[in-house]
Protein backbone atom coordinates (compact mmCIF):
# COMPACT_ATOMS: atom_id res chain seq x y z
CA UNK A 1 -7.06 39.75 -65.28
CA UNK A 2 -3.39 39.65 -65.59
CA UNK A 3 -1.50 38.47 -62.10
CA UNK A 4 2.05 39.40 -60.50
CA UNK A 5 3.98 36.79 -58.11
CA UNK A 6 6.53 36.57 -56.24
CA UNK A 7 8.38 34.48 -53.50
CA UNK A 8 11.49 34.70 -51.47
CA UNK A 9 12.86 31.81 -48.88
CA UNK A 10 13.25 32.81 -45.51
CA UNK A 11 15.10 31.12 -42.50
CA UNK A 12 13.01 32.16 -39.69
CA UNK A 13 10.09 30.70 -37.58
CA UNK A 14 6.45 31.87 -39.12
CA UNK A 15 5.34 33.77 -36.52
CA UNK A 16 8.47 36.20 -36.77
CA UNK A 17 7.59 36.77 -40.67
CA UNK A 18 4.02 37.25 -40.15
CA UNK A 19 4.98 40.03 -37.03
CA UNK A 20 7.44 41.36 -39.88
CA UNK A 21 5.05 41.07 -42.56
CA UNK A 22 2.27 43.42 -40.90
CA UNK A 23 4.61 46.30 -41.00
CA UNK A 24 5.95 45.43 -44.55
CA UNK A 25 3.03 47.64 -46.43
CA UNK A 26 3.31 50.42 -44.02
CA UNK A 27 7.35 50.59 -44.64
CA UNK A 28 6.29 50.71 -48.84
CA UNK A 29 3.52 53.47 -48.10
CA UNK A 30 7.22 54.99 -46.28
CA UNK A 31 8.85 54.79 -49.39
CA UNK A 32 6.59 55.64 -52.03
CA UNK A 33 4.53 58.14 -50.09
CA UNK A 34 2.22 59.71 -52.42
CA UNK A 35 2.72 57.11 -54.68
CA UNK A 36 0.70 54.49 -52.83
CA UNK A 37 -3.21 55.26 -51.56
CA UNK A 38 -5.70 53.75 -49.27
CA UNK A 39 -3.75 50.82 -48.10
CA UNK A 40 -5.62 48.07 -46.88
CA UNK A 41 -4.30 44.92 -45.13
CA UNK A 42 -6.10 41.98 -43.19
CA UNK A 43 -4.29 38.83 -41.55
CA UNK A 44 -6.11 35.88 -41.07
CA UNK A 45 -3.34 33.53 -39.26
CA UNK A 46 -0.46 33.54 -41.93
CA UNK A 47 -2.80 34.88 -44.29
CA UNK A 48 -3.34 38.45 -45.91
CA UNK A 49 -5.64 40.14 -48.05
CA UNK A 50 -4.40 43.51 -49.30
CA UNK A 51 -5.57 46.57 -51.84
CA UNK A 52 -4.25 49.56 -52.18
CA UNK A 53 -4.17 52.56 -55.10
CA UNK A 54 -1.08 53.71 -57.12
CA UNK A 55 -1.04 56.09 -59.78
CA UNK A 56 -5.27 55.64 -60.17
CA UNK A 57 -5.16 51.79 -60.04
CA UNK A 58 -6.25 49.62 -57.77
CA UNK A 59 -4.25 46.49 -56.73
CA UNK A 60 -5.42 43.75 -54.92
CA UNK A 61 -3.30 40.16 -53.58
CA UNK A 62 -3.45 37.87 -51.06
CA UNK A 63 0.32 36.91 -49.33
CA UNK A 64 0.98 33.62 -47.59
CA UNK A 65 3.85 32.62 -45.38
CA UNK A 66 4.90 28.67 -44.80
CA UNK A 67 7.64 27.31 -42.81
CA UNK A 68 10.23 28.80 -45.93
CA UNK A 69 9.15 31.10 -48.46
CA UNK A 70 6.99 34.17 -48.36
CA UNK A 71 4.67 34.22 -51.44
CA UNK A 72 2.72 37.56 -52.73
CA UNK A 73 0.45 37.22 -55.72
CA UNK A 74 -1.98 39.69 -56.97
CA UNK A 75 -4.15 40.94 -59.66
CA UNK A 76 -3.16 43.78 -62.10
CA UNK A 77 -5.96 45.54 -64.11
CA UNK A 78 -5.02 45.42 -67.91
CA UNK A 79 -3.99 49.39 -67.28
CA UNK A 80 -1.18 48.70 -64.96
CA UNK A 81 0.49 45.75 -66.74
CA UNK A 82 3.52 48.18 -68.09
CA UNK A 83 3.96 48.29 -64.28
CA UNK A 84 3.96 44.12 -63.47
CA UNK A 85 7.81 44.38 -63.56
CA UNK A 86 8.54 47.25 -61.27
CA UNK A 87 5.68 45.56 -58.43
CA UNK A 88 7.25 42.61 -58.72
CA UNK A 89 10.59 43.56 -58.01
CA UNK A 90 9.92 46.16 -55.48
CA UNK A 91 7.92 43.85 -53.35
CA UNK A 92 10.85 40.82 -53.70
CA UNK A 93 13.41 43.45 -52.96
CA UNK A 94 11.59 44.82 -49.82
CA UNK A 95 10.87 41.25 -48.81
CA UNK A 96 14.36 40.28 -49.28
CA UNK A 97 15.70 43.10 -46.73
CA UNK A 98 12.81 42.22 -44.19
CA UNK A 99 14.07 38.90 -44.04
CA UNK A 100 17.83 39.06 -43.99
């Protein structure tokens, strides 16, 4: 199964990602409304496991955050590859205003 990643540095202590992390999925639910279904996150320390549905497809990642980068990586069904580029660079942007 094909897989999307991305990172982006940060310059702030990993508790205050992770705090701004847990309301990163509801701000993209926000954004794309009825774009983006059944959003699921769970955090295990700095951690997260995360599905949700867009556009009939399911999409599933984990996300990590270390003492300078946040990394998101995921698995795209075959069906939603034409879409890799557009995840990929809505999450980084979105993660890049969280964390100016």
């Amino acid at each position: 199964m094909p897989q999307f990643n991305v990172s982006v540095p940060h310059s702030r202590t990993k508790d205050e990602v992770i705090e701004q992390m847990k309301g990163l999925l509801e701000k993209v639910t926000e954004k794309f409304g009825d774009q983006v279904k059944n959003l699921e996150q769970d955090w295990e320390e700095d951690k997260l496991n995360f599905s949700f549905r867009t556009f009939g497809i399911n999409i599933s990642g984990q996300g990590t955050v270390d003492d300078s980068a946040v990394h998101i990586q995921g698995k795209l069904p075959i069906a939603a590859m034409m879409f890799k580029g557009k995840i990929e660079s809505g999450l980084k942007e979105q993660l890049q205003r969280m964390l100016k």
